[in-house]
Protein backbone atom coordinates (compact mmCIF):
# COMPACT_ATOMS: atom_id res chain seq x y z
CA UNK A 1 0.00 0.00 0.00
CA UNK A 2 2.61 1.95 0.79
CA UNK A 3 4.32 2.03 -3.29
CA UNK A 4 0.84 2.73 -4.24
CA UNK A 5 0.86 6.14 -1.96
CA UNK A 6 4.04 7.23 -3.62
CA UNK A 7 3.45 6.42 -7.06
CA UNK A 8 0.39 8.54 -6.03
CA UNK A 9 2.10 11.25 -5.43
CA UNK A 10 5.05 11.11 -8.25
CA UNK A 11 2.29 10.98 -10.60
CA UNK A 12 0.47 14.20 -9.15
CA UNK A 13 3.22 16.49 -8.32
CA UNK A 14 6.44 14.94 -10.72
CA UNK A 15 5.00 13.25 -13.54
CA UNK A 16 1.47 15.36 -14.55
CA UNK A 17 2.94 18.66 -14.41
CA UNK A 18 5.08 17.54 -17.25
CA UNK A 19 1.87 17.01 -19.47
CA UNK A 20 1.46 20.60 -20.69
CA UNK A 21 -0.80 19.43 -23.04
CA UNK A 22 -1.16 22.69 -25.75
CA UNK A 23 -0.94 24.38 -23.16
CA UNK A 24 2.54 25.08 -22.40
CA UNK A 25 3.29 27.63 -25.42
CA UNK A 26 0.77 30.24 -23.44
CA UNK A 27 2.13 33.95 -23.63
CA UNK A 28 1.97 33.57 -19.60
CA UNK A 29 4.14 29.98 -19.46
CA UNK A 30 7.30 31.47 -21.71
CA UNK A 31 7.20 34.46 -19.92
CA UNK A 32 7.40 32.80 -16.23
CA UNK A 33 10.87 30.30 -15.14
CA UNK A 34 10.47 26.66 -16.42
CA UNK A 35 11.20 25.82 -12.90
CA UNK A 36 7.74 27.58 -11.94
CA UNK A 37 6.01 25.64 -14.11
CA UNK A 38 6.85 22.24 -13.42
CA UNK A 39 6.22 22.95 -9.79
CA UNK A 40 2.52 23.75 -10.11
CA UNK A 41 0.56 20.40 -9.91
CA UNK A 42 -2.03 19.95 -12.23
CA UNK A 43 -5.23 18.49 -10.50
CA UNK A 44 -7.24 15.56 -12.08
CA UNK A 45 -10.92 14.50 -11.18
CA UNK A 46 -12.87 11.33 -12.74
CA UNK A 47 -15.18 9.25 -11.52
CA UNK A 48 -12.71 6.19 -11.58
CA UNK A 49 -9.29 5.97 -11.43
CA UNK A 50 -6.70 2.67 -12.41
CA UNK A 51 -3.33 1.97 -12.36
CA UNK A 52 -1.79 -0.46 -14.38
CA UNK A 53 1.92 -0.67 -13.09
CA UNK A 54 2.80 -3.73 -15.25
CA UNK A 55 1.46 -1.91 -18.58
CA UNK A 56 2.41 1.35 -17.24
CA UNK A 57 -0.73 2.96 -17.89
CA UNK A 58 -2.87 4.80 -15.31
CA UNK A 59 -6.46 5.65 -16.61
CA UNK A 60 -8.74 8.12 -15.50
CA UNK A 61 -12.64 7.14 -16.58
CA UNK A 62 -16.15 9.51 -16.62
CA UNK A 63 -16.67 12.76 -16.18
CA UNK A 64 -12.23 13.49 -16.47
CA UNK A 65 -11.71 17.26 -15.78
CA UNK A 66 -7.73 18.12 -15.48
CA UNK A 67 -7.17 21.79 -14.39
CA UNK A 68 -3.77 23.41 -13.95
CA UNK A 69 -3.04 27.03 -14.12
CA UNK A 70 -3.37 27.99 -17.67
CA UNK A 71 -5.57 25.40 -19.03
CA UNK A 72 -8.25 23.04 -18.31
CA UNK A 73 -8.85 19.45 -20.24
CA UNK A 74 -12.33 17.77 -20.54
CA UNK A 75 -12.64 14.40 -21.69
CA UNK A 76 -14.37 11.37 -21.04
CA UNK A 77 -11.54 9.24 -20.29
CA UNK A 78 -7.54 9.75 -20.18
CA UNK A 79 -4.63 7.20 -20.39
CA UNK A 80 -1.27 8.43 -19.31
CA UNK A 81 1.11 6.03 -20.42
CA UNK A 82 4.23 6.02 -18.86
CA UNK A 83 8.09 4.72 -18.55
CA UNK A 84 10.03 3.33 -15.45
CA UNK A 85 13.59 3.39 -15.46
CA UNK A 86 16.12 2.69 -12.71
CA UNK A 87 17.26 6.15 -11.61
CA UNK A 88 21.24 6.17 -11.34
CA UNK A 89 22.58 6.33 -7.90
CA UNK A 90 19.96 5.02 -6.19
CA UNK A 91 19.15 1.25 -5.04
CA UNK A 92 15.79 0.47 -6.07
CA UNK A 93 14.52 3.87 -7.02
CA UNK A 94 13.30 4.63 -10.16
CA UNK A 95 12.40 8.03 -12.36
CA UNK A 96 9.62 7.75 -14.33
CA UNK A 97 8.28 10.04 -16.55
CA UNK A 98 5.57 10.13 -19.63
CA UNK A 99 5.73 8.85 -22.96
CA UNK A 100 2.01 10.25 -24.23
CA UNK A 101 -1.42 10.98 -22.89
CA UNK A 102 -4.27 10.09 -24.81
CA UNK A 103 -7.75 12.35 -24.09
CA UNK A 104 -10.91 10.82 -25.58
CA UNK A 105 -14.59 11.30 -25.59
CA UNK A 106 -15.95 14.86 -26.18
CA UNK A 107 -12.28 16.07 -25.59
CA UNK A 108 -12.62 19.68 -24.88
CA UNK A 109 -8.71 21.75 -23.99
CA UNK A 110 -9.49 25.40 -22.75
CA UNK A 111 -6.62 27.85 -22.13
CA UNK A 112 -6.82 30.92 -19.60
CA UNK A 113 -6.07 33.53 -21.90
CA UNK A 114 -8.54 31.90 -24.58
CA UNK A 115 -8.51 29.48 -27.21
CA UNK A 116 -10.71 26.20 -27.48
CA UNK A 117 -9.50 22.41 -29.23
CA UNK A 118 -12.22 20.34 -29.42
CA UNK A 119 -12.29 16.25 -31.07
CA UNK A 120 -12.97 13.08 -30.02
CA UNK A 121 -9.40 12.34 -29.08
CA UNK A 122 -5.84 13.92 -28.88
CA UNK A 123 -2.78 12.46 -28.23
CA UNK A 124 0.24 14.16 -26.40
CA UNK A 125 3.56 12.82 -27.29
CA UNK A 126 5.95 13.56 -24.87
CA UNK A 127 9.49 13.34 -26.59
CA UNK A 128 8.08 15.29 -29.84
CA UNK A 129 6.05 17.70 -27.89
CA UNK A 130 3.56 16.68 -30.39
CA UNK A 131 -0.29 16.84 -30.02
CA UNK A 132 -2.38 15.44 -32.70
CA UNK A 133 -6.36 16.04 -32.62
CA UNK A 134 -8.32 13.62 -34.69
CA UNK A 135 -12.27 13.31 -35.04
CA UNK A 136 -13.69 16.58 -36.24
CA UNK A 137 -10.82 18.27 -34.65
CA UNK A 138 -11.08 22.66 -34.41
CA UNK A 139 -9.27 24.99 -32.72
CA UNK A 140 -10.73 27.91 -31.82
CA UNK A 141 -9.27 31.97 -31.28
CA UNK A 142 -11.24 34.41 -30.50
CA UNK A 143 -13.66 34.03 -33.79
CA UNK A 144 -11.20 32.65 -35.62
CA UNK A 145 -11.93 28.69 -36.57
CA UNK A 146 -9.46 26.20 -38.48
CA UNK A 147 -11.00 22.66 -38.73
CA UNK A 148 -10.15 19.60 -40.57
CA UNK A 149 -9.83 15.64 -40.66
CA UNK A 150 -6.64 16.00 -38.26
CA UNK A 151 -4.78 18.81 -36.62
CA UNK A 152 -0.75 18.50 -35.40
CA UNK A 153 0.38 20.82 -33.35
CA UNK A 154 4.16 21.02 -32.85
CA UNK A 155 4.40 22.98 -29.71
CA UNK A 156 8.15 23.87 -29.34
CA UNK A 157 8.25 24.88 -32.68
CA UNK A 158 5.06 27.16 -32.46
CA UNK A 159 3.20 25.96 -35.92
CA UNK A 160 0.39 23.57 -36.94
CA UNK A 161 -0.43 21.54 -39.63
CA UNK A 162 -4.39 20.76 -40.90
CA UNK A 163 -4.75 17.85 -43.08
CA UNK A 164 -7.98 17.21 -45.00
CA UNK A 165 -9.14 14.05 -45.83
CA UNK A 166 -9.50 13.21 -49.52
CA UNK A 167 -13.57 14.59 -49.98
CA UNK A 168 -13.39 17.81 -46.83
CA UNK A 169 -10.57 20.36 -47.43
CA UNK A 170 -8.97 21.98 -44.34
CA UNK A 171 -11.11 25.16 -43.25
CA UNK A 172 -9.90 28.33 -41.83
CA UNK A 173 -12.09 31.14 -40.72
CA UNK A 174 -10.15 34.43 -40.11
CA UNK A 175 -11.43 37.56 -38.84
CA UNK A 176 -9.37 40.78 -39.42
CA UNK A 177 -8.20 42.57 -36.15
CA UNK A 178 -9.53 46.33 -35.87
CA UNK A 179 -6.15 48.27 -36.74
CA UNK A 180 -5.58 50.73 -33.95
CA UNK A 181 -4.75 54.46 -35.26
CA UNK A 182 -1.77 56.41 -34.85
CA UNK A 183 -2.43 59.98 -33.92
CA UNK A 184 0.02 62.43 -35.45
C-alpha cells in the first residue's frame, strides 16, 4: 500500500505537471521560469481511477476534468502512459516520466487567456512535444476557426499543420483585427 501512496504522489506532483498538453506555449508559461512551471501540480478528477503498473498505464474514466493554471482538459476518459527506469545512484529507485497521454470522448482543452481544441481524441507525445487532434478536430481563437480531418500541433516549434481528408478540405475562418490608429 505503501508504493501505491508514492506512485500517487510522483504521478500528481512529478509526472502530470510535465503534461502541458497545448498548453505550455501560453504567452503567460514562456514568460514565467520553467522551474515555476513544473512545480505547479495539475489536479485531475474522474469518476474512476486505475493503475496499471505492469502496462504502465494509469487511466482516468467519466466525467475526467484536469485543471492546472493555464488550461483546463475535458474528456471522457484519459490514459497516461508512462516509462520506469532505474534512476542512477539510487538502489531500487526509479524516475519515471511520460511517454504520451491520450484524451478521448468529447475532448474539450481550454486555455486561460482563450482558445478552445475540441475532437474526439488527442494524443500528447511527450518526446516530440507533439499533439495530434483527430475526429472533427477545431481549434478555436477568439472568432477565428481552423478545422479539418486532423490537426498536429508542434508545440516547441510554435506551428500547426491541418490535413484534410480526400472529400473535406482543411477550413480556416479568419477575422481581421480592428487596426488601432496612430495619432500624429
Amino acid at each position: 500500500m505503501t508504493s501505491l501512496k508514492i506512485f500517487f504522489s510522483v504521478l500528481l506532483f512529478v509526472i502530470l505537471p510535465g503534461f502541458i498538453f497545448p498548453l505550455h506555449c501560453s504567452a503567460e508559461a514562456k514568460e514565467s521560469s520553467s522551474s515555476d512551471v513544473s512545480t505547479k501540480p495539475i489536479v485531475i478528477l474522474s469518476k474512476t481511477l486505475e493503475v496499471d503498473n505492469e502496462k504502465k498505464i494509469v487511466t482516468f474514466t467519466g466525467e475526467v476534468n484536469a485543471k492546472k493554471d493555464d488550461f483546463v482538459v475535458d474528456c471522457q476518459k484519459m490514459l497516461v502512459y508512462y516509462r520506469t527506469s532505474p534512476d542512477k545512484g539510487k538502489k531500487e529507485a526509479f524516475a519515471q516520466g511520460i511517454d504520451r497521454i491520450v484524451a478521448s470522448g468529447q475532448v474539450r482543452v481550454t486555455r486561460k487567456e482563450g482558445g478552445l481544441a475540441t475532437a474526439d481524441k488527442a494524443v500528447y507525445y511527450q518526446d516530440d512535444d507533439k499533439l495530434v487532434l483527430t475526429g472533427n478536430p477545431s481549434v478555436q481563437q477568439g472568432k477565428d476557426l481552423v478545422k479539418g480531418e486532423r490537426i498536429i500541433i508542434f508545440l516547441r516549434e510554435n506551428r500547426s499543420i491541418v490535413e484534410s481528408s480526400g472529400k473535406e478540405r482543411a477550413q480556416a475562418i479568419i477575422f481581421p483585427r480592428a487596426r488601432k490608429r496612430e495619432t500624429p
